[in-house]
Protein backbone atom coordinates (compact mmCIF):
# COMPACT_ATOMS: atom_id res chain seq x y z
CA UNK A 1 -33.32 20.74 -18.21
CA UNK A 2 -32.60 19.73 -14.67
CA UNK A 3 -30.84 22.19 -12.17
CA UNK A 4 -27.09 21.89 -11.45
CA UNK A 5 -25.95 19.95 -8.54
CA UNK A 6 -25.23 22.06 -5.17
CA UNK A 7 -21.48 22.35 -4.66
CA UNK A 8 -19.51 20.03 -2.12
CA UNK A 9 -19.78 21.76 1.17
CA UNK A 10 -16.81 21.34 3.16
CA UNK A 11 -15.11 19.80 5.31
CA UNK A 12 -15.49 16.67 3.89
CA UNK A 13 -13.57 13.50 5.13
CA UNK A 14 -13.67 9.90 3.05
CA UNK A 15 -13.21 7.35 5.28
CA UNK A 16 -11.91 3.73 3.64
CA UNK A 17 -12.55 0.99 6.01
CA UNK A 18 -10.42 -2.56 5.17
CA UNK A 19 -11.20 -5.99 5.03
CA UNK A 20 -10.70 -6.90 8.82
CA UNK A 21 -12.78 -3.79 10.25
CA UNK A 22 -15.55 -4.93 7.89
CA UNK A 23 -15.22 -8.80 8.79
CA UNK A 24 -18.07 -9.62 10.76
CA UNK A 25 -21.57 -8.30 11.95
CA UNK A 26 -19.47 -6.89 14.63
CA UNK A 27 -16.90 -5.35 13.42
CA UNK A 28 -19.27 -3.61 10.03
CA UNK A 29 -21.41 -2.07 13.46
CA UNK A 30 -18.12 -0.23 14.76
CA UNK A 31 -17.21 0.79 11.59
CA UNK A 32 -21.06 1.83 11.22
CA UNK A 33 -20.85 3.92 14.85
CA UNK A 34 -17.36 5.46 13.98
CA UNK A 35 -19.22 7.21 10.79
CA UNK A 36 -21.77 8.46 13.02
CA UNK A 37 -19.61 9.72 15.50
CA UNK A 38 -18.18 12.99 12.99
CA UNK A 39 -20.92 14.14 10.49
CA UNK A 40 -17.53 15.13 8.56
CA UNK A 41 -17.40 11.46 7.83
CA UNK A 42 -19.83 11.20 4.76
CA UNK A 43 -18.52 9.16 2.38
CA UNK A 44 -17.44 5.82 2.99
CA UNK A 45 -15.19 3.08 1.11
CA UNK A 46 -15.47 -0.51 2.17
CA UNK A 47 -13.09 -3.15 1.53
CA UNK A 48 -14.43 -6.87 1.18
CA UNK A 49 -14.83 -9.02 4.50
CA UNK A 50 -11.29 -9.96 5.36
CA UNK A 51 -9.97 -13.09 7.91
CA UNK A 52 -12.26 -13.10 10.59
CA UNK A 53 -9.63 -15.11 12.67
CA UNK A 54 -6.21 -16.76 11.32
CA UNK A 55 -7.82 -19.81 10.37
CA UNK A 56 -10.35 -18.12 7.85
CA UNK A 57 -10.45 -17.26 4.52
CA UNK A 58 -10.95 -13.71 2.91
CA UNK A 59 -13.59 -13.51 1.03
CA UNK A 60 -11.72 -11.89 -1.94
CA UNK A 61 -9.67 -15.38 -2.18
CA UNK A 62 -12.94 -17.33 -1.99
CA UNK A 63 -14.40 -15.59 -4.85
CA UNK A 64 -11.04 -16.01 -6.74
CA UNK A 65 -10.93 -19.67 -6.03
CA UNK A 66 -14.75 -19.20 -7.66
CA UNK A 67 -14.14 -18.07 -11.05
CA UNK A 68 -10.95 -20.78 -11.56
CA UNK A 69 -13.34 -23.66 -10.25
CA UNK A 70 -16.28 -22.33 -13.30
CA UNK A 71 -12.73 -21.71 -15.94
CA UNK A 72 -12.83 -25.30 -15.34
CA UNK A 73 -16.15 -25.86 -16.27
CA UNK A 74 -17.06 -27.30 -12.68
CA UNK A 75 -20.27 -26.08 -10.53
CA UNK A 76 -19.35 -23.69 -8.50
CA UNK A 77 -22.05 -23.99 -5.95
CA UNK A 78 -20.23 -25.81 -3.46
CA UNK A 79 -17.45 -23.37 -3.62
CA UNK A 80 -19.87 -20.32 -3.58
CA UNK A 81 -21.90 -21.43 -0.49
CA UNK A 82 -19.18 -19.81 1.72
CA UNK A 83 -19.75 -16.69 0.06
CA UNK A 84 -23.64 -17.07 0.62
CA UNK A 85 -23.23 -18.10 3.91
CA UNK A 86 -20.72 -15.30 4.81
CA UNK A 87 -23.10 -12.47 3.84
CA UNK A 88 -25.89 -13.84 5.21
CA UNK A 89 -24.71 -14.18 8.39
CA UNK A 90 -23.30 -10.53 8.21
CA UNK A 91 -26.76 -9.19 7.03
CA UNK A 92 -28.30 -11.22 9.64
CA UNK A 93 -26.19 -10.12 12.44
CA UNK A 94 -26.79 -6.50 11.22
CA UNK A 95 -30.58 -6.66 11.97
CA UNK A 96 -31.36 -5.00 8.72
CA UNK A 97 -35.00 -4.42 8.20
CA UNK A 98 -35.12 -5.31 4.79
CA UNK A 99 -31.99 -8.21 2.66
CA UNK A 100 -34.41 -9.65 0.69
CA UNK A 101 -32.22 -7.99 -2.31
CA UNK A 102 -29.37 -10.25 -0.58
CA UNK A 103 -30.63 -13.54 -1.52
CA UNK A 104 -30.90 -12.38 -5.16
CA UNK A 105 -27.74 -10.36 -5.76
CA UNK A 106 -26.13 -13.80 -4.45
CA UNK A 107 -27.82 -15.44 -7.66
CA UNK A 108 -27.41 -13.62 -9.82
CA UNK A 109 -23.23 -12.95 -8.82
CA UNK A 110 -22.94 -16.92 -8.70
CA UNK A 111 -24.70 -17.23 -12.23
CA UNK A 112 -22.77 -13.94 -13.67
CA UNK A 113 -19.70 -15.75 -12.14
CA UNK A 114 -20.30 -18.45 -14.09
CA UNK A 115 -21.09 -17.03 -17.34
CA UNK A 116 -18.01 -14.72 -17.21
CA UNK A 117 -15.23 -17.53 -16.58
CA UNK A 118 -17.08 -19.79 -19.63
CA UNK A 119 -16.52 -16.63 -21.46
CA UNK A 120 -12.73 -16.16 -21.07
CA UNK A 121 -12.61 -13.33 -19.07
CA UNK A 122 -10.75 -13.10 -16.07
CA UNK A 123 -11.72 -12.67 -12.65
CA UNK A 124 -12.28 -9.20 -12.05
CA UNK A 125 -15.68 -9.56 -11.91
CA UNK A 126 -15.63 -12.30 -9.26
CA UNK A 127 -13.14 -10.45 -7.44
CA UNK A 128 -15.22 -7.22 -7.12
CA UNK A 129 -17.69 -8.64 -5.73
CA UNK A 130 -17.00 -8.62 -1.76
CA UNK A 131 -16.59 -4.82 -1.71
CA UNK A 132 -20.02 -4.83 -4.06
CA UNK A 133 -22.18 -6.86 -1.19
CA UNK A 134 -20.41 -5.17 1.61
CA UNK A 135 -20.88 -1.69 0.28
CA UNK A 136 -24.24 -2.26 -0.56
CA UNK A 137 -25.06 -3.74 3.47
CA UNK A 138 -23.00 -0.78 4.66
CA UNK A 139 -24.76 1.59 3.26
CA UNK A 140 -28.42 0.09 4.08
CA UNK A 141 -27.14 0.24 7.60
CA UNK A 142 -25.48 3.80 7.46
CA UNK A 143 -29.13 4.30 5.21
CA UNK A 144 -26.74 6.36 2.53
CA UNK A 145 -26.95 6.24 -0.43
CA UNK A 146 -24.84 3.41 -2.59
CA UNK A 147 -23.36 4.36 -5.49
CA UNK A 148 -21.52 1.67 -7.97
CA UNK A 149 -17.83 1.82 -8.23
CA UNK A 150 -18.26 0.48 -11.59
CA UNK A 151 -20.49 3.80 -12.42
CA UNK A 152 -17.93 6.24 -11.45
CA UNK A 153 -14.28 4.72 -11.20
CA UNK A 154 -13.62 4.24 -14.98
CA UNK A 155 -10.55 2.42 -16.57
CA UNK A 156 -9.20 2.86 -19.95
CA UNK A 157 -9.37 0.12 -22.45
CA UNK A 158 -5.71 -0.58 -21.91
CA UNK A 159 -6.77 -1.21 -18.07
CA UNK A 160 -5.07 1.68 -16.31
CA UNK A 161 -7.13 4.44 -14.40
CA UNK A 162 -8.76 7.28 -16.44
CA UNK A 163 -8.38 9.86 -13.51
CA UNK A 164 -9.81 12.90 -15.33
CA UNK A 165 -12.87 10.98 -15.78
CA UNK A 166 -12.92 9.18 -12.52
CA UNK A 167 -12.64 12.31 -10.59
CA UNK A 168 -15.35 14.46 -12.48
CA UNK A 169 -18.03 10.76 -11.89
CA UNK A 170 -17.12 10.78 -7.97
CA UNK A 171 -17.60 14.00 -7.70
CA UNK A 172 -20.87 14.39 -9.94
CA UNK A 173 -22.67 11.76 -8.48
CA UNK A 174 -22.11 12.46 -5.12
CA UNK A 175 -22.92 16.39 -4.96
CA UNK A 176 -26.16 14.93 -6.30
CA UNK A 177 -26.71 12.64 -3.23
CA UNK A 178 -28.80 14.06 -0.69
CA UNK A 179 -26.69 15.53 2.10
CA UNK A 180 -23.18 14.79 -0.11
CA UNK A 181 -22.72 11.52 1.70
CA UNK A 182 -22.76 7.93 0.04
CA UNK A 183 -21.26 4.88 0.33
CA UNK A 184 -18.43 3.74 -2.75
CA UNK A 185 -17.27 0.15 -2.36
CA UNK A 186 -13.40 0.16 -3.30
CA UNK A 187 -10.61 -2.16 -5.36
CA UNK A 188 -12.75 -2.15 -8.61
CA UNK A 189 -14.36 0.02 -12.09
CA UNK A 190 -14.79 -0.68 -15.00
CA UNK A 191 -13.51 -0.27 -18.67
CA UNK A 192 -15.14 1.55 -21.62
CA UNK A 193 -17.28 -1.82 -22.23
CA UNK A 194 -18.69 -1.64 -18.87
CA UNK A 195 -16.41 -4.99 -18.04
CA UNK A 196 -15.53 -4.98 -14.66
CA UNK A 197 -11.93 -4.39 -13.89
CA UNK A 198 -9.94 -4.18 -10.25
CA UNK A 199 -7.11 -2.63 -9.09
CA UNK A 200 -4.26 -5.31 -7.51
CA UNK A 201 -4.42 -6.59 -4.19
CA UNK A 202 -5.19 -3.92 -1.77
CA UNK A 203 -6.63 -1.74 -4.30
CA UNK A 204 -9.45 -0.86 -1.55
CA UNK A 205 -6.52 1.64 -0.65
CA UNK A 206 -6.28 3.37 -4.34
CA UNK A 207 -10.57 3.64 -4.94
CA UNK A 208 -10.17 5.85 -1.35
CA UNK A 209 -7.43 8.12 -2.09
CA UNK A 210 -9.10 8.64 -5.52
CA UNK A 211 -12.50 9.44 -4.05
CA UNK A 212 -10.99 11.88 -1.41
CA UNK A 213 -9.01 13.74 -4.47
CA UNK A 214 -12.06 14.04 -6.18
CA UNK A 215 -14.00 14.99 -3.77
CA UNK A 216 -11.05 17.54 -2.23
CA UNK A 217 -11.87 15.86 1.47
CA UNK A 218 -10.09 17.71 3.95
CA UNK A 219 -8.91 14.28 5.24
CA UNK A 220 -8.78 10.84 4.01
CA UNK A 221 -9.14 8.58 6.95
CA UNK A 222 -8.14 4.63 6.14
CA UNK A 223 -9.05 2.88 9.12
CA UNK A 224 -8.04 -0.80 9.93
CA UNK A 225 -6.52 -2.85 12.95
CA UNK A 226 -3.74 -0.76 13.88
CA UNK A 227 -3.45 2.37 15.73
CA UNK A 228 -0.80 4.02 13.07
CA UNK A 229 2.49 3.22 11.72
CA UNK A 230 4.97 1.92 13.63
CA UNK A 231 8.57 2.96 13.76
CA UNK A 232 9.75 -0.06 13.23
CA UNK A 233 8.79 -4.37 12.32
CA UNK A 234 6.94 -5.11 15.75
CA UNK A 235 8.06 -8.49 14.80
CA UNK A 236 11.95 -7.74 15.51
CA UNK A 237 11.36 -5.30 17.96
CA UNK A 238 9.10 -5.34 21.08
CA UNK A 239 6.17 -3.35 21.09
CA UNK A 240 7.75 -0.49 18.71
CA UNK A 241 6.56 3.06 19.14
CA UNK A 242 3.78 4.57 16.93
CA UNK A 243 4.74 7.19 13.92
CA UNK A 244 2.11 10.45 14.96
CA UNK A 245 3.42 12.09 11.82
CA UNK A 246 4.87 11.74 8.90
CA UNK A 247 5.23 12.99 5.67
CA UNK A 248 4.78 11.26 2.20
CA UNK A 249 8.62 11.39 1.47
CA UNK A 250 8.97 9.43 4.82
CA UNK A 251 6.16 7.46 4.00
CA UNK A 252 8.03 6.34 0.66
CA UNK A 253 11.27 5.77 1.77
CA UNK A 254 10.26 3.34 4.51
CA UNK A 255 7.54 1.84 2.14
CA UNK A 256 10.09 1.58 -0.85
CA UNK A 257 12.72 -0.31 2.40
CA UNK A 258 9.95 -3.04 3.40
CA UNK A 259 7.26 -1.50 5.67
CA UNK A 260 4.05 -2.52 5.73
CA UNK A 261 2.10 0.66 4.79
CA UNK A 262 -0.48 1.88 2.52
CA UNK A 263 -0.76 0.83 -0.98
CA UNK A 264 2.29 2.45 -2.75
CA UNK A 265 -0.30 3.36 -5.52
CA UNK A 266 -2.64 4.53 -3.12
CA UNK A 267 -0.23 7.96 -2.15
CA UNK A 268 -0.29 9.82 -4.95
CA UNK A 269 -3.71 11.02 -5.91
CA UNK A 270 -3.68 12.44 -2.06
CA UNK A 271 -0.26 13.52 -2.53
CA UNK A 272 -0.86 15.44 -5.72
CA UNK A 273 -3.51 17.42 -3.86
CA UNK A 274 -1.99 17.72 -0.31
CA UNK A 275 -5.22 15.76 1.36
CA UNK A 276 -3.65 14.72 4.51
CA UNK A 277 -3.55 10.51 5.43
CA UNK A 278 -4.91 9.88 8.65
CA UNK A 279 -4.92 5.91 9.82
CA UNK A 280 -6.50 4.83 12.45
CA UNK A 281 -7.82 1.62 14.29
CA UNK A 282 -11.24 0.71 14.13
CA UNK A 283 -11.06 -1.50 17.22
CA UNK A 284 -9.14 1.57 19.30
CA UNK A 285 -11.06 4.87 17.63
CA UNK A 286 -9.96 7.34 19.88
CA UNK A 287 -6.45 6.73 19.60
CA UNK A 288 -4.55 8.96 17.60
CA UNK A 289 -2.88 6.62 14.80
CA UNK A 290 -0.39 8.51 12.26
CA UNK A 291 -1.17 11.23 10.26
CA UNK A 292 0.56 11.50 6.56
CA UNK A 293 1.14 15.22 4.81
CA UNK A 294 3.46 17.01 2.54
CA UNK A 295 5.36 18.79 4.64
CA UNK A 296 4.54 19.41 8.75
CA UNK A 297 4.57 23.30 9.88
CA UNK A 298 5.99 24.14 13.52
CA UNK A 299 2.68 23.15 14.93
CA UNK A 300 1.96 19.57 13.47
CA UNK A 301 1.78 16.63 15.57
CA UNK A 302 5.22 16.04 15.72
CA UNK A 303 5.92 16.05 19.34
CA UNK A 304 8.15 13.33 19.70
CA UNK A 305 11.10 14.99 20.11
CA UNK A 306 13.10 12.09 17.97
CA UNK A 307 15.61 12.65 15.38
CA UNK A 308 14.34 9.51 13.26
CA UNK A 309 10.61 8.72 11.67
CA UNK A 310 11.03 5.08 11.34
CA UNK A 311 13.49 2.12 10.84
CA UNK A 312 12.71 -0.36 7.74
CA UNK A 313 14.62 -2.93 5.90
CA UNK A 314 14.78 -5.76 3.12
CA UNK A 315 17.07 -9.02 3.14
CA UNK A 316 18.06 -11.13 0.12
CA UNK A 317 20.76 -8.14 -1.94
CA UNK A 318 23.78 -9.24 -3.85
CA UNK A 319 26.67 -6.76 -4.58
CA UNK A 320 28.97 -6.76 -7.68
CA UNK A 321 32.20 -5.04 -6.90
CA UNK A 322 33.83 -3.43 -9.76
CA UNK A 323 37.52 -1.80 -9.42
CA UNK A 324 39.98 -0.50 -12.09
CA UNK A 325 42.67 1.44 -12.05
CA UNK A 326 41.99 5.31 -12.94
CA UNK A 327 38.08 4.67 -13.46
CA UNK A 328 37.24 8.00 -12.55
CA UNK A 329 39.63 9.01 -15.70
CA UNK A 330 37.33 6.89 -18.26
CA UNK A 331 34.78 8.95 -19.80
CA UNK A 332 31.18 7.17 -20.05
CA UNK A 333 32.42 3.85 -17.17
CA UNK A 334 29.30 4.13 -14.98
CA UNK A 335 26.77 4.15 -18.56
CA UNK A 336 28.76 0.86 -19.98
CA UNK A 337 28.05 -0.43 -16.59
CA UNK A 338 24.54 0.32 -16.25
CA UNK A 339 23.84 -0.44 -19.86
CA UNK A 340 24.75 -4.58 -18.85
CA UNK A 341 22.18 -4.03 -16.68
CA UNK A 342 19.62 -2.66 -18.71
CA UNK A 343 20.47 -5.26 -21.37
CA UNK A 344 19.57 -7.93 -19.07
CA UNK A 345 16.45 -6.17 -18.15
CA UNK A 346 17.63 -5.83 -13.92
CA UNK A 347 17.13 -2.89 -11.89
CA UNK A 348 19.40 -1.85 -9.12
CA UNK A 349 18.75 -0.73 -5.72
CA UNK A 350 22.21 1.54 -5.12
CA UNK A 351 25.19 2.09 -6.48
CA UNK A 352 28.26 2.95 -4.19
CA UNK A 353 31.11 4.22 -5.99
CA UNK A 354 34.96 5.72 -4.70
CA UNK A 355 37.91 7.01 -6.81
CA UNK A 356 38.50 3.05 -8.77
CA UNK A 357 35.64 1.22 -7.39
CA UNK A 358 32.05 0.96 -8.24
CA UNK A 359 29.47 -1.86 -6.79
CA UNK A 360 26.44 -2.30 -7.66
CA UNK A 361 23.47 -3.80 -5.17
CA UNK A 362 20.71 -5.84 -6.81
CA UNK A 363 17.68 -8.01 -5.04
CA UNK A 364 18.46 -11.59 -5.74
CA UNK A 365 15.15 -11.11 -7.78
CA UNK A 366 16.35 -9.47 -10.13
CA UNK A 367 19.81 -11.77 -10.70
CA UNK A 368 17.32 -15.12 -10.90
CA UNK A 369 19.06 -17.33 -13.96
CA UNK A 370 20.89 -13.85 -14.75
CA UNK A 371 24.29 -13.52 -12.56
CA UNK A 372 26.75 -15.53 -14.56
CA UNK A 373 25.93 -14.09 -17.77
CA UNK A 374 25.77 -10.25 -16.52
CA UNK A 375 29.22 -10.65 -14.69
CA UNK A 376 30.48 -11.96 -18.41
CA UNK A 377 29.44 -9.26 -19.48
CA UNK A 378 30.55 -6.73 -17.20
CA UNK A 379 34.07 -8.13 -17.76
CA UNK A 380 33.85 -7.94 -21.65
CA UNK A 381 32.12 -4.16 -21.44
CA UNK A 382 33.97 -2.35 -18.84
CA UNK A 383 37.50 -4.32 -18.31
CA UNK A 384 37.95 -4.28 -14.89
CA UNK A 385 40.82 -5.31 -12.95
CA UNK A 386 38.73 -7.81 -10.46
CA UNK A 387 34.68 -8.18 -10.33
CA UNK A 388 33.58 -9.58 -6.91
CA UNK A 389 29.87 -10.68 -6.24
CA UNK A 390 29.25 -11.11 -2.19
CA UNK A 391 25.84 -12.30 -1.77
CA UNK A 392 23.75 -12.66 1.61
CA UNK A 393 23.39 -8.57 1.97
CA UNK A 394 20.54 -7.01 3.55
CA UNK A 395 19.84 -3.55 3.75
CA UNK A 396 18.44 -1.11 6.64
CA UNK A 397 16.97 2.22 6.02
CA UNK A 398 17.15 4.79 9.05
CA UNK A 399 14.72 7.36 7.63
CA UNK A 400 13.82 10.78 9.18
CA UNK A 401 13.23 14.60 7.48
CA UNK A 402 14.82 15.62 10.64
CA UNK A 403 17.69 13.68 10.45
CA UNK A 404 20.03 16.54 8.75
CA UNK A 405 19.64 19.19 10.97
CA UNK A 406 20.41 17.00 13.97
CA UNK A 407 24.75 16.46 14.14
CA UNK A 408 26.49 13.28 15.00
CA UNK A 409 23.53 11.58 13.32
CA UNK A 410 26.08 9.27 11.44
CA UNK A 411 28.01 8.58 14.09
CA UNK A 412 25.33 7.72 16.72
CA UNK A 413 23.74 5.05 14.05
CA UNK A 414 27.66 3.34 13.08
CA UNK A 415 28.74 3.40 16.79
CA UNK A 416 25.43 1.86 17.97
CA UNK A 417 25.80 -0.60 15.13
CA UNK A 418 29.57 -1.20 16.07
CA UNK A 419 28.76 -1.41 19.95
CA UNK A 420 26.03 -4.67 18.89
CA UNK A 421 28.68 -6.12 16.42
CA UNK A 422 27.13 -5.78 13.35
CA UNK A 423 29.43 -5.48 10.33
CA UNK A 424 29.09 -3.02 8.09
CA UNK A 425 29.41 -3.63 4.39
CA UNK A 426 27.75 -0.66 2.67
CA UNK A 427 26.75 2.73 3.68
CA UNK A 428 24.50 5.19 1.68
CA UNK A 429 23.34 8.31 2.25
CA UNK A 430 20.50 9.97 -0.55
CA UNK A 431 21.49 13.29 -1.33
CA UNK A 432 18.31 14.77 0.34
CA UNK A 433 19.78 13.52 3.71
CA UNK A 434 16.28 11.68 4.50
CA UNK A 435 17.54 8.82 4.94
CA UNK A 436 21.00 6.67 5.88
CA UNK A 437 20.77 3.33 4.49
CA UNK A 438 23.45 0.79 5.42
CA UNK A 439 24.26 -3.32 4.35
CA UNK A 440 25.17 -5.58 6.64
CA UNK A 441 24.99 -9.54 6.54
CA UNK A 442 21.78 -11.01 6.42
CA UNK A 443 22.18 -12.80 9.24
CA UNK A 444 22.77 -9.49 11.58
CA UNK A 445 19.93 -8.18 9.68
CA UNK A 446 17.42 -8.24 12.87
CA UNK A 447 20.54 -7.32 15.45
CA UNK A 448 21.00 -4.05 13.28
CA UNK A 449 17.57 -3.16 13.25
CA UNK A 450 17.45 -3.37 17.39
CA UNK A 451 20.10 -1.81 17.72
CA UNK A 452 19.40 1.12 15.58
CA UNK A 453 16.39 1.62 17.36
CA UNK A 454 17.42 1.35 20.90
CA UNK A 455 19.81 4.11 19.93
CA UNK A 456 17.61 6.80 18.60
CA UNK A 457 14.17 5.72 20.95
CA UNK A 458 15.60 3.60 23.59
């Protein structure tokens, strides 16, 4: 009977790397030296080779495009020559002493490709294999061990993520690595069958928050081509400053209104255990990117000085105004209401309400094919004396935990709004005061979010 594995020394970080720091020959190196940099650093999780400039293709979409070419019963070699070439340039450009392996895990994933799609399965098993080939190249390089994602990440048969299990197989097989450091590609498992399944898009983001829980890692650092978070869309306003801290609330709110962040499924398993985020540019490694935690003390990183986090936002909302006479009087208004919604199957974003009015806010999404018949129904369920729908609404979230201990926050965001021109249609405020979220027409959508943010950072 063998001895037990040595305990996880500590500290520990997992560092995920994503498809555009792992592109190239190049850019696998950096990611290669900023491992070596911090013996901290020991296990890894690589995405799949991403764009390599905007004309290219991810690899991940290549070996999609793959498995529906073989569904068709077609050849799939010239489709899969990409993929061949792709990696063999990468292993070449690596100056790895020994890829002979590479020419036959490429035969053997084009045949398996193959055999899968003739076999009516989907394309997880295609899909998985860019982070497969990268990890396994990685971790030559790095010379750590490799260990399968399909070994340790382990779905249930109903396809959703047997954590217990998953974190008790990380954490097994890597105490039994030598020196606790080893190289997990991300974005796939597999079920009870041993069938390969993935995670959706992105899901590089999930397999390293679940590896860090497992593994307790003092830090989970997800490195890719920006140097943090930004306050705000860099696309409506110029060269926006960077987020240094935040915490997962934040991180939420401003994920929930639009921002381009992590992988909403990716926050909890670090959340649950209070492993702090840290993300951080592979192209800029010393600079100091955003850190993510559950709640900053008096002397976190959060030197900024500014009463907001961040400023995010969606477009394309519809509000149906509802007023009657006495509504607050009428015992069980607001459940008849929501019940037409749930009926139809439509979620809503916010719900404003005064004395005799109530309107609800929806994403045109959700009213596809639906409006005419849920205002019908409205009007047979609830009586009221007029229904209004006013479409082209777009919302804008001002989020910040420090927000409600700072006065005249309200009236600094409306008079900044008022002093651009914006109109505003709706104003919310969530009852944990994170957060002011206001409607305005879609078309001032972009002059609200400027102006919000030359108010509060200038």
């Amino acid at each position: 009977m063998g001895s037990a594995s040595p305990p996880l020394s500590s500290p520990l970080k997992v560092c995920k790397f994503g498809g555009t720091s792992l592109a190239d020959a190049a850019q696998i190196a950096k990611a290669a030296a900023i491992v070596r940099d911090d013996p901290t650093r020991r296990v890894v999780v690589p995405s799949a080779p991403g764009k390599r400039d905007s004309v290219d293709a991810k690899i991940t979409d290549r070996l999609y495009q793959c498995h529906s070419t073989a569904a068709l019963g077609d050849s799939i070699d010239r489709v899969f020559q990409p993929v061949r070439d792709r990696f063999t340039q990468i292993a070449g450009g690596l100056g790895l002493a020994d890829t002979h392996w590479l020419d036959a895990a490429l035969d053997d994933i084009q045949e398996t490709i193959t055999d899968e799609a003739a076999a009516g399965r989907d394309a997880d098993y295609a899909a998985s294999r860019g982070e497969y080939l990268n990890g396994r190249l990685l971790a030559a390089l790095l010379d750590r061990p490799f260990i399968d994602a399909a070994d340790v990440v382990r779905f249930t048969g109903a396809g959703r993520l047997d954590a217990d299990a998953t974190y008790a197989a990380v954490k097994q097989a890597v105490e039994a690595t030598p020196g606790q450091a080893a190289v997990i590609p991300g974005f796939y498992g597999s079920d009870p069958d041993g069938q390969i399944k993935t995670f959706s898009r992105g899901g590089s983001d999930i397999t390293g928050a679940i590896v860090a829980r497992a593994l307790h890692a003092a830090v989970y650092e997800n490195w890719t081509d920006v140097s943090g978070l930004l306050m705000t869309d860099p696309r409506i306003v110029d060269a926006p400053a960077t987020i240094a801290l935040l915490t997962y609330r934040e991180l939420r709110e401003l994920s929930y209104m639009g921002a381009t962040v992590l992988h909403p499924e990716a926050v909890f398993p670090v959340r649950e255990a209070g492993i702090p985020v840290h993300i951080r540019n592979t192209n800029a490694p010393h600079d100091d990117g955003t850190v993510i935690v559950a709640s900053p003390d008096a002397s976190s990183r959060n030197a900024s000085g500014l009463p907001i986090t961040g400023i995010a936002g969606r477009k394309d909302f519809t509000v149906i105004a509802l007023e009657k006479a006495l509504m607050n009087n009428e015992v069980g208004y607001g459940e008849k209401v929501l019940g037409v919604l749930r009926r139809a199957n439509i979620s809503f974003e916010h719900m404003p309400s005064g004395i005799d009015t109530m309107s609800l806010v929806v994403a045109d999404t959700e009213l596809e094919g639906k409006l005419d018949d849920v205002v019908e129904d409205l009007k047979r369920e609830v009586e009221p004396d007029t229904i209004e729908v006013d479409p082209d609404l777009a919302l804008v979230a001002t989020v910040g935990r420090n927000m409600k201990t700072q006065p005249g926050m309200a009236a600094r965001l409306f008079g900044a709004l008022g002093q651009a021109g914006v109109n505003i249609r709706m104003i919310d405020q969530g009852s944990s005061e994170l957060n002011i979220i206001v409607g305005v027409n879609a078309d001032d959508f972009e002059a609200a979010v400027r102006a919000i943010y030359k108010a509060f950072v200038g």
